[in-house]
Protein backbone atom coordinates (compact mmCIF):
# COMPACT_ATOMS: atom_id res chain seq x y z
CA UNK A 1 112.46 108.13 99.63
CA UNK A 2 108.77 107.76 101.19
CA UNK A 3 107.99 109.55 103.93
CA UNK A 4 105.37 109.03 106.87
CA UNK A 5 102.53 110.89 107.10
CA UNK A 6 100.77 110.63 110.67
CA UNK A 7 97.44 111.24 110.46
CA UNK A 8 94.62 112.91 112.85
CA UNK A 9 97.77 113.69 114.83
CA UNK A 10 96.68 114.75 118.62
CA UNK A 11 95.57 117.90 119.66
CA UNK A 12 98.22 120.65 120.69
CA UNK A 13 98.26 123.86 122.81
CA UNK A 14 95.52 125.40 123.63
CA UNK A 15 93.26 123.06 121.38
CA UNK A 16 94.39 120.04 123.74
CA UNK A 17 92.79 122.21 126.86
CA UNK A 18 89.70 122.88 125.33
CA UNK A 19 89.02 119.34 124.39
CA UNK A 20 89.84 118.20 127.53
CA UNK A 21 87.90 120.72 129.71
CA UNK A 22 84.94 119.70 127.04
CA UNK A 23 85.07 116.19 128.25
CA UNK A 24 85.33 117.16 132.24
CA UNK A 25 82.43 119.35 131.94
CA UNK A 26 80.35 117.16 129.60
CA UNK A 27 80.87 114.32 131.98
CA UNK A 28 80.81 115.97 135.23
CA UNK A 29 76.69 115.90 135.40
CA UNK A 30 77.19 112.23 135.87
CA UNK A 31 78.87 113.30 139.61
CA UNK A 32 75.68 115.56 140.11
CA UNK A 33 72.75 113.76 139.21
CA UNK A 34 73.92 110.21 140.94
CA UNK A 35 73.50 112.72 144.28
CA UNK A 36 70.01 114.32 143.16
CA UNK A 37 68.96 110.85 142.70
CA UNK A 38 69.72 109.62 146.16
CA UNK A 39 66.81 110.19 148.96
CA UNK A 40 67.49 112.27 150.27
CA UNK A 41 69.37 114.37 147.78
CA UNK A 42 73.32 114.99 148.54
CA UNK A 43 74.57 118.28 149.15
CA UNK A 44 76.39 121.05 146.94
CA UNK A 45 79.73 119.15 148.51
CA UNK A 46 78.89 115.86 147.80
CA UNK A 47 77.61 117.18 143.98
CA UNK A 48 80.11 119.12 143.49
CA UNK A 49 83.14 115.95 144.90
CA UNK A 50 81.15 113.48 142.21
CA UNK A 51 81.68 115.89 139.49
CA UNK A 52 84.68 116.49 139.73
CA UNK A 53 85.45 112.34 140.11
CA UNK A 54 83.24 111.90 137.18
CA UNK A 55 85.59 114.77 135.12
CA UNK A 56 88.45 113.28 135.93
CA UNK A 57 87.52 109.85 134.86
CA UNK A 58 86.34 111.58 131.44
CA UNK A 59 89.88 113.64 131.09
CA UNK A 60 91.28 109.71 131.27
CA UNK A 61 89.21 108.11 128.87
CA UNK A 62 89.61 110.94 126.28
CA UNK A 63 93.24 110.82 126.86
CA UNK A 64 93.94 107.51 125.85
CA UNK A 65 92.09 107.66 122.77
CA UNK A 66 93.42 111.36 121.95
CA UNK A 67 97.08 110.01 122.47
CA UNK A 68 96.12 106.28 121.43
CA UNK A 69 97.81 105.01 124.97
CA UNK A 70 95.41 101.69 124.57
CA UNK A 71 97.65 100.04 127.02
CA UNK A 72 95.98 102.17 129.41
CA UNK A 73 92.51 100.96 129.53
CA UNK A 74 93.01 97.93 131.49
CA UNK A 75 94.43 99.68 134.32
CA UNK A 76 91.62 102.49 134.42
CA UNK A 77 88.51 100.33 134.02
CA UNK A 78 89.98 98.43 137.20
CA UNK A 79 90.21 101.87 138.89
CA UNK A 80 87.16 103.01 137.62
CA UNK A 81 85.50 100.39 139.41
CA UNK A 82 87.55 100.21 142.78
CA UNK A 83 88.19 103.90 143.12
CA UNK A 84 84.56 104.97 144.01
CA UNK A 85 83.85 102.93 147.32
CA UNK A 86 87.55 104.48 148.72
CA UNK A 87 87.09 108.14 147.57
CA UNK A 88 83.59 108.68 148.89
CA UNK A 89 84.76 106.84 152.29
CA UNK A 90 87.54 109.22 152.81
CA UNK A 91 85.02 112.07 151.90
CA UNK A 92 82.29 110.87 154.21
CA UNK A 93 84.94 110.42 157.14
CA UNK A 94 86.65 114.09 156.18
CA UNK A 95 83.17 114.67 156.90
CA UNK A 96 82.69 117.11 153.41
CA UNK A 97 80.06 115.49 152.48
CA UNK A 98 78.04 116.81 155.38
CA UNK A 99 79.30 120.82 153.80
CA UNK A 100 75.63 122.20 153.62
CA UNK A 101 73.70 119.61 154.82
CA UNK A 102 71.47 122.57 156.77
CA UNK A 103 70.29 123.13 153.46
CA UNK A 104 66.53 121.75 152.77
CA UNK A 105 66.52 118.68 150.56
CA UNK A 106 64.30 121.09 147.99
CA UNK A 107 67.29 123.22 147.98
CA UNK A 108 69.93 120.69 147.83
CA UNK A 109 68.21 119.74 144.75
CA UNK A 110 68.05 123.30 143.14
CA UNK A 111 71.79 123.45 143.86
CA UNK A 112 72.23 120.38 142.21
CA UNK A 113 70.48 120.87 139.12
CA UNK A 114 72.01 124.03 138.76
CA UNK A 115 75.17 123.24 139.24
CA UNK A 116 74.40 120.12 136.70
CA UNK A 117 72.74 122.47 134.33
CA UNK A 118 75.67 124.68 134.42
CA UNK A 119 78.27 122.29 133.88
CA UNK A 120 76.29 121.00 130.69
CA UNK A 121 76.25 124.46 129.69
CA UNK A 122 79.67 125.44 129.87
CA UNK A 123 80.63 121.54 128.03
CA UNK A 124 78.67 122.14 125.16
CA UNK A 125 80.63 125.47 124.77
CA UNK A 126 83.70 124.12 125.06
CA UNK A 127 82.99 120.98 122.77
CA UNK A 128 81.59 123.90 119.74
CA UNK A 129 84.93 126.11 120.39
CA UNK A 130 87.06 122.94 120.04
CA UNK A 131 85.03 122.45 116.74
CA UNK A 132 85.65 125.95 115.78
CA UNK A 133 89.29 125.84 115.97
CA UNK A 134 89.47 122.49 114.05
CA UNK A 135 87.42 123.82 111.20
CA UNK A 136 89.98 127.45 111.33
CA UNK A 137 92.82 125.08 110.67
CA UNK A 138 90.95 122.68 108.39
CA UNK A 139 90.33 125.78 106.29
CA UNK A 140 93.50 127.13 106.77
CA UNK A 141 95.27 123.86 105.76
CA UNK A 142 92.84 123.59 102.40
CA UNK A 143 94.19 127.20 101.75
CA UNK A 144 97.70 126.10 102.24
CA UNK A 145 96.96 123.03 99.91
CA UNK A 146 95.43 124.70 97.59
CA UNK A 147 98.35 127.31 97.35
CA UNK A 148 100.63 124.35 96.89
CA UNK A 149 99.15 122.50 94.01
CA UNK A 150 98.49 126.26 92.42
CA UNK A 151 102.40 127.01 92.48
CA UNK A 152 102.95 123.55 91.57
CA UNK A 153 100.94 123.87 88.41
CA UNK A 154 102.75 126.93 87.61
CA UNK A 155 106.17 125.45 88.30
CA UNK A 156 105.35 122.07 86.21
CA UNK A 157 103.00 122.70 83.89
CA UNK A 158 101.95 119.76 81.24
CA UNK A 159 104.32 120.08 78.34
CA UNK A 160 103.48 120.14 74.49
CA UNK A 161 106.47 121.57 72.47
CA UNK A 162 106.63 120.93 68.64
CA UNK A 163 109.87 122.43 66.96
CA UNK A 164 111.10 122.03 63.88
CA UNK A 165 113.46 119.35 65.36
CA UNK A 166 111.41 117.29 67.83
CA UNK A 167 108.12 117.06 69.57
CA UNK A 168 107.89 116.95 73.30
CA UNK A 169 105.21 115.79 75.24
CA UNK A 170 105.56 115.45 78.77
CA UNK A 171 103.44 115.55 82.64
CA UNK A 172 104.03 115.05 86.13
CA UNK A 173 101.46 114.07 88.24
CA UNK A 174 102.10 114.75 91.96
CA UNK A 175 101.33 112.29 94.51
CA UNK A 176 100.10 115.12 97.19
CA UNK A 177 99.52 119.06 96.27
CA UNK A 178 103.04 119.64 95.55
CA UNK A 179 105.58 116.99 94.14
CA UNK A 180 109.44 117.36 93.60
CA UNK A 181 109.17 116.31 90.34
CA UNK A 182 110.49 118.57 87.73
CA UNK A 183 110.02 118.98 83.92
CA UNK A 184 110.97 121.66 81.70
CA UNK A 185 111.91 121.97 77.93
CA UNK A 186 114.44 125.42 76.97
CA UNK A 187 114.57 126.47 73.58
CA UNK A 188 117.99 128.70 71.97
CA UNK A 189 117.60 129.20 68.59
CA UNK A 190 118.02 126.43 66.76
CA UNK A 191 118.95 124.57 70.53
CA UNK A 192 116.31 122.39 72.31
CA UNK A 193 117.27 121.60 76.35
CA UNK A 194 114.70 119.01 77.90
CA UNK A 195 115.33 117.87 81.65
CA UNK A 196 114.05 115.97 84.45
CA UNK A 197 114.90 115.96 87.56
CA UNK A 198 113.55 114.01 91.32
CA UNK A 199 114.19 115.47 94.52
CA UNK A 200 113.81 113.04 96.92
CA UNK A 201 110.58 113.00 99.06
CA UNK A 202 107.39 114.37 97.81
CA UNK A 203 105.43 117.49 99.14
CA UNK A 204 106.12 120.79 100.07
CA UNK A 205 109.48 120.43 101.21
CA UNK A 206 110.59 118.87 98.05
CA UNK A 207 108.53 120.82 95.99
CA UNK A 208 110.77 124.16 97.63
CA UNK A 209 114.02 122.06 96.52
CA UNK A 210 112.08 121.57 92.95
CA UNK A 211 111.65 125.13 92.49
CA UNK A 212 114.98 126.32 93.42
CA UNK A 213 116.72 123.63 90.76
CA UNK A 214 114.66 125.01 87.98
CA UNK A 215 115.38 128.74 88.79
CA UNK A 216 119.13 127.59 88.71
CA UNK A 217 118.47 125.73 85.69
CA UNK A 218 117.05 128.29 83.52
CA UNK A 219 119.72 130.57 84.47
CA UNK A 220 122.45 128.35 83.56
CA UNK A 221 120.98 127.07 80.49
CA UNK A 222 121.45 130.67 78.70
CA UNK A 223 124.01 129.97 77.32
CA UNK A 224 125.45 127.10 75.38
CA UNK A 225 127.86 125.32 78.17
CA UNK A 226 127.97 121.68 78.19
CA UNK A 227 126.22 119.76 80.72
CA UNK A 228 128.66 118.22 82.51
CA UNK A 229 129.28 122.38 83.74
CA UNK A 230 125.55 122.34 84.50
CA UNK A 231 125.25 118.64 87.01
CA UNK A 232 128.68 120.44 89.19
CA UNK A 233 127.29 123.49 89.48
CA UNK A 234 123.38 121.90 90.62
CA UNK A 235 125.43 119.83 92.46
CA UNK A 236 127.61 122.41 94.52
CA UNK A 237 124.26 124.00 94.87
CA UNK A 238 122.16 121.38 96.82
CA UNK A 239 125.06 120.49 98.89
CA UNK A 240 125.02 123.93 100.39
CA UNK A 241 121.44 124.44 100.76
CA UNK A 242 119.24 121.17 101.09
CA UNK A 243 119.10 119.64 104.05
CA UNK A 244 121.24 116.21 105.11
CA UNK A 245 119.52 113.15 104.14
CA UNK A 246 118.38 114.74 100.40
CA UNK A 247 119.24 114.49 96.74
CA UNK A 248 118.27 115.04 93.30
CA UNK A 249 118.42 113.05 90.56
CA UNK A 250 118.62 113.95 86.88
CA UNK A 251 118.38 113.68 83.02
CA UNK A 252 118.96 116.02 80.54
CA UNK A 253 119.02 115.92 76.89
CA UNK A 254 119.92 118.28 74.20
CA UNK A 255 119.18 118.31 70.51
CA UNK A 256 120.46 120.26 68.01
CA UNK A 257 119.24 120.58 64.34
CA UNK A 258 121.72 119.50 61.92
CA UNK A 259 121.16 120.65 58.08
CA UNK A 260 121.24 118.27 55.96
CA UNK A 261 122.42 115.59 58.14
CA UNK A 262 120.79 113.57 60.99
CA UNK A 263 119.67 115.58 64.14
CA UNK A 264 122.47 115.63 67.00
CA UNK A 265 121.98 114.72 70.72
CA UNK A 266 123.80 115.09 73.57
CA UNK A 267 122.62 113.80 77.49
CA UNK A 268 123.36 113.59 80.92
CA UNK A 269 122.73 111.43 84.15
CA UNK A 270 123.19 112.10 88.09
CA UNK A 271 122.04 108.86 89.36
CA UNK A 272 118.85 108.44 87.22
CA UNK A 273 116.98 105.62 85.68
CA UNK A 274 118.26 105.19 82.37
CA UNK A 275 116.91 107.44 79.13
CA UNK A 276 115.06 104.54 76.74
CA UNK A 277 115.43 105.11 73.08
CA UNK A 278 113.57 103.76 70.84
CA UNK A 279 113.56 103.27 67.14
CA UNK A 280 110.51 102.56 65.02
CA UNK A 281 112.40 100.73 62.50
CA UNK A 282 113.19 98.06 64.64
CA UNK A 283 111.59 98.55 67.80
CA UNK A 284 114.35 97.63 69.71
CA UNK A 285 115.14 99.47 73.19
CA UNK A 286 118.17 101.23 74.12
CA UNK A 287 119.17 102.15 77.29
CA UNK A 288 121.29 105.54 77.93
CA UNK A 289 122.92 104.66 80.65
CA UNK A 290 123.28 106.61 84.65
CA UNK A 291 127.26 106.24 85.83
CA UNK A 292 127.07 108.70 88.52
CA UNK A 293 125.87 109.47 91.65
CA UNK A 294 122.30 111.60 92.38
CA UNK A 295 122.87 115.62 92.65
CA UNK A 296 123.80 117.11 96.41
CA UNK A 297 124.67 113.24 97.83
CA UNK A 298 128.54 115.04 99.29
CA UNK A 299 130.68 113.59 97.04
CA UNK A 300 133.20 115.35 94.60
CA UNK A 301 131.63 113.91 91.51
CA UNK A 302 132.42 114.01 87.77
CA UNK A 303 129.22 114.48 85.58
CA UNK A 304 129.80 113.76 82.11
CA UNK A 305 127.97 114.77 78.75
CA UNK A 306 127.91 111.91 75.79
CA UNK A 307 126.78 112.56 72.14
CA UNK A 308 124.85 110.50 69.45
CA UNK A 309 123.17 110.91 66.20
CA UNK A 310 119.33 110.13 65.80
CA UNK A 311 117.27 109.62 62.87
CA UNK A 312 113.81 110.91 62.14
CA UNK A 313 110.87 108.78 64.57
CA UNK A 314 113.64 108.02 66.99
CA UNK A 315 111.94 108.42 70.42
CA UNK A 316 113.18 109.51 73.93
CA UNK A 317 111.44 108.32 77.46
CA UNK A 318 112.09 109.90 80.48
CA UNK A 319 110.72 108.72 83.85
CA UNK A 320 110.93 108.79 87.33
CA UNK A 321 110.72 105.94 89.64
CA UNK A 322 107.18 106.79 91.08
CA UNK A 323 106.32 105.19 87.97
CA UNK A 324 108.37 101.79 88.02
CA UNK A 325 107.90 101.91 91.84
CA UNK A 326 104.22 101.32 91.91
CA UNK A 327 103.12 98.51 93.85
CA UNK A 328 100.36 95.71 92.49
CA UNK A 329 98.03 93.55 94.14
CA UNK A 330 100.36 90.77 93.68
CA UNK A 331 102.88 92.72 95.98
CA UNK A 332 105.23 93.51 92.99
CA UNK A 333 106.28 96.83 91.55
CA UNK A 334 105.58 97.64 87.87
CA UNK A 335 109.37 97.77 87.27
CA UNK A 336 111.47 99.17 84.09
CA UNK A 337 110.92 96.04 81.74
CA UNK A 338 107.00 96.03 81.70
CA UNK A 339 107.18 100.00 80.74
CA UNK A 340 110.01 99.04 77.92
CA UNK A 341 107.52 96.33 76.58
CA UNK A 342 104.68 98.75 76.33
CA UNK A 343 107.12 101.60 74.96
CA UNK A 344 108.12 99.20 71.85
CA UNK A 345 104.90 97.98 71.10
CA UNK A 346 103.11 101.56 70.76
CA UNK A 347 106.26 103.01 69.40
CA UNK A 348 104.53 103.70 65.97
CA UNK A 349 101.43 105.32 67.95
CA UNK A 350 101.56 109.09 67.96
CA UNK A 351 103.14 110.55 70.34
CA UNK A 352 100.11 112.57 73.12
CA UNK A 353 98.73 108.11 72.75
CA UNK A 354 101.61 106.90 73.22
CA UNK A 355 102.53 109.08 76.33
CA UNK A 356 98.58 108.98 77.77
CA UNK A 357 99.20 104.90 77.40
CA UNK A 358 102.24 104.45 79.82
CA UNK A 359 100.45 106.42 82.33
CA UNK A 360 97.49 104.75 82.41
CA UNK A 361 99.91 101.34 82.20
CA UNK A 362 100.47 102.71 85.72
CA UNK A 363 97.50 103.53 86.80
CA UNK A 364 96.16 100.36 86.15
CA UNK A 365 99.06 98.44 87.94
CA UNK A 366 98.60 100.16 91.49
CA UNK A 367 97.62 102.84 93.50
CA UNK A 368 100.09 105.92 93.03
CA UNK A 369 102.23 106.48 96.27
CA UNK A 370 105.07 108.48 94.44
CA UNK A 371 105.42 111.24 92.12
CA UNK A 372 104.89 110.23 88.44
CA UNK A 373 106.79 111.90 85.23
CA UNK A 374 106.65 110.76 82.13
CA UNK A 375 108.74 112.98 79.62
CA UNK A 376 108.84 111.63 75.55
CA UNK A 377 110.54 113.34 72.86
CA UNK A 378 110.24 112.59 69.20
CA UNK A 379 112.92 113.34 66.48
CA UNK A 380 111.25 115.02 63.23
């Protein structure tokens, strides 16, 4: 799921005022000096009518381009040229432009350049306190960020785990300062739990979601239940408390040492991209296989748990679309098959090369717009 983002949205509040009043009084000396220009000059009235005509006209233009109402400029520059003539007749025959003509023309032009000085004045103020307030929430919005990809780093942090029966290497890279991508590996004894999981959406929102899966998570893998318990319970969970319109989806794997005999695994899907395996023997892929639907989707689903055996170099990839999703310069996504090509050909490459490879594979395709994670796990 890809959201929107609207960016440089429009001024709100008390921020939209300011800006606004910024442009009337930066304008407004246009009003005032077309009088102290005239011979003789006009008086404080006629000043003081201009200004405000020349404020208003400002307010317009800096509408349209604050609220991007384009459409608008054809029918302003055509009353911006016709409106003049009309408004200063019906002043001149309301007779205000005559309000303190007894003034001297050396004072009408005092008042004038006072009143043109002033208005300059007071616009540069207003244009520095609108600047003010967009650097507080510029700063405050870098703080926010900032706190984001902080708890995000502590949430999913880059994953080396050697054990005496695998080795895990795994990162997710977040396409903003906090992703809904989740990794995490759980060691029991002689137990090793590895899961992914992709809430739908990226950001904080989905990062919130991503947090409260892996607290449920670790709780529930304490103790040695199957996973098919685990996917109904995370399921029953996010139906309750994300909101309409979101999911999850998952992978899980467990491996369990096996003296004397191969290693055992056991995995899980809720509407995830398939778990590649790969053998270096042959290099040929397998795909474990998703048959059910993605976590909090509303339907009363059955998650099920299947076993196999593996042998020693046997290797596990786990992904999440942002990486098959990513988008070329020929218009076409990476996709699953390119990433299975690349994952038999450097199957015989340690693993930290092998799992830096894919993700520059995807790098190099296209430019990220999706949470990327990229989990591998190696059989000893």
């Amino acid at each position: 799921m890809k959201e929107r983002i609207l960016r440089n949205p429009p001024p709100q509040g008390w921020r939209l005022v300011v800006v606004l009043a910024g442009a009337f009084c930066s304008f407004a000396p246009v009003g005032t000096l077309m009088w102290m220009v005239s011979h003789p000059p006009g008086t404080w009235m006629a000043g003081l009518l201009g200004a405000i005509y020349s404020g208003l006209i400002a307010i317009c233009w800096a509408s349209i381009f604050i609220f991007r109402k384009f459409w608008y400029l054809v029918p302003l520059i055509i009353c911006q040229g016709t409106l003049p003539p009309l408004f200063f007749m019906w002043s001149a025959r309301a007779q205000l432009l005559n309000v303190g003509s007894s003034v001297s023309p050396q004072g009408r032009l005092l008042t004038l350049a006072i009143m043109t000085l002033a208005f300059i004045i007071l616009g540069y103020f207003l244009i520095i306190r609108y600047t003010e307030l967009q650097e507080r929430d510029a700063t405050r919005h870098r703080t926010e960020l900032d706190l984001a990809a902080g708890i995000h780093r502590t949430l999913v942090p880059a994953i080396d785990v050697s054990t005496p029966t695998v080795h895990i290497i795994g990162r997710s890279v977040p396409s903003s300062q906090m992703g809904g991508d989740l990794i995490d590996v759980v060691t029991e004894g002689a137990r090793v739990d590895v899961y992914l999981a992709d809430v739908s959406g990226h950001g904080v929102k989905a990062g919130v979601v991503m947090a409260m899966v892996k607290a449920a998570i670790r709780m529930r893998l304490r103790n040695a239940s199957g996973f098919g318990g685990l996917l109904a319970d995370l399921d029953a969970v996010l139906q309750q408390t994300i909101e309409p319109g979101m999911f999850a989806t998952f992978a899980c794997m467990r491996f369990t040492a096996n003296p004397g005999g191969p290693t055992r695994a056991s995995f899980a899907l809720a509407g995830h991209l398939p778990i590649l395996l790969c053998s270096p023997q042959n290099r040929t892929i397998r795909d474990l296989p998703n048959d059910a639907l993605p976590l909090g989707v509303g339907e009363d689903e059955i998650y099920s748990e299947q076993d196999l055996l593996c042998q020693s170099g046997d290797t596990f990839l786990l992904l999440t679309d942002g990486l098959t999703e990513v988008m070329g310069a020929d218009g076409r996504q990476m996709g699953l098959e390119r990433i299975r090509a690349r994952f038999a050909e450097l199957i015989d490459r340690p693993l930290p090369e092998l799992h830096q490879s894919l993700l520059d594979m995807a790098r190099n395709h296209g430019k990220q717009i999706d949470d990327q994670t990229l989990l591998l796990v190696r059989v000893n």
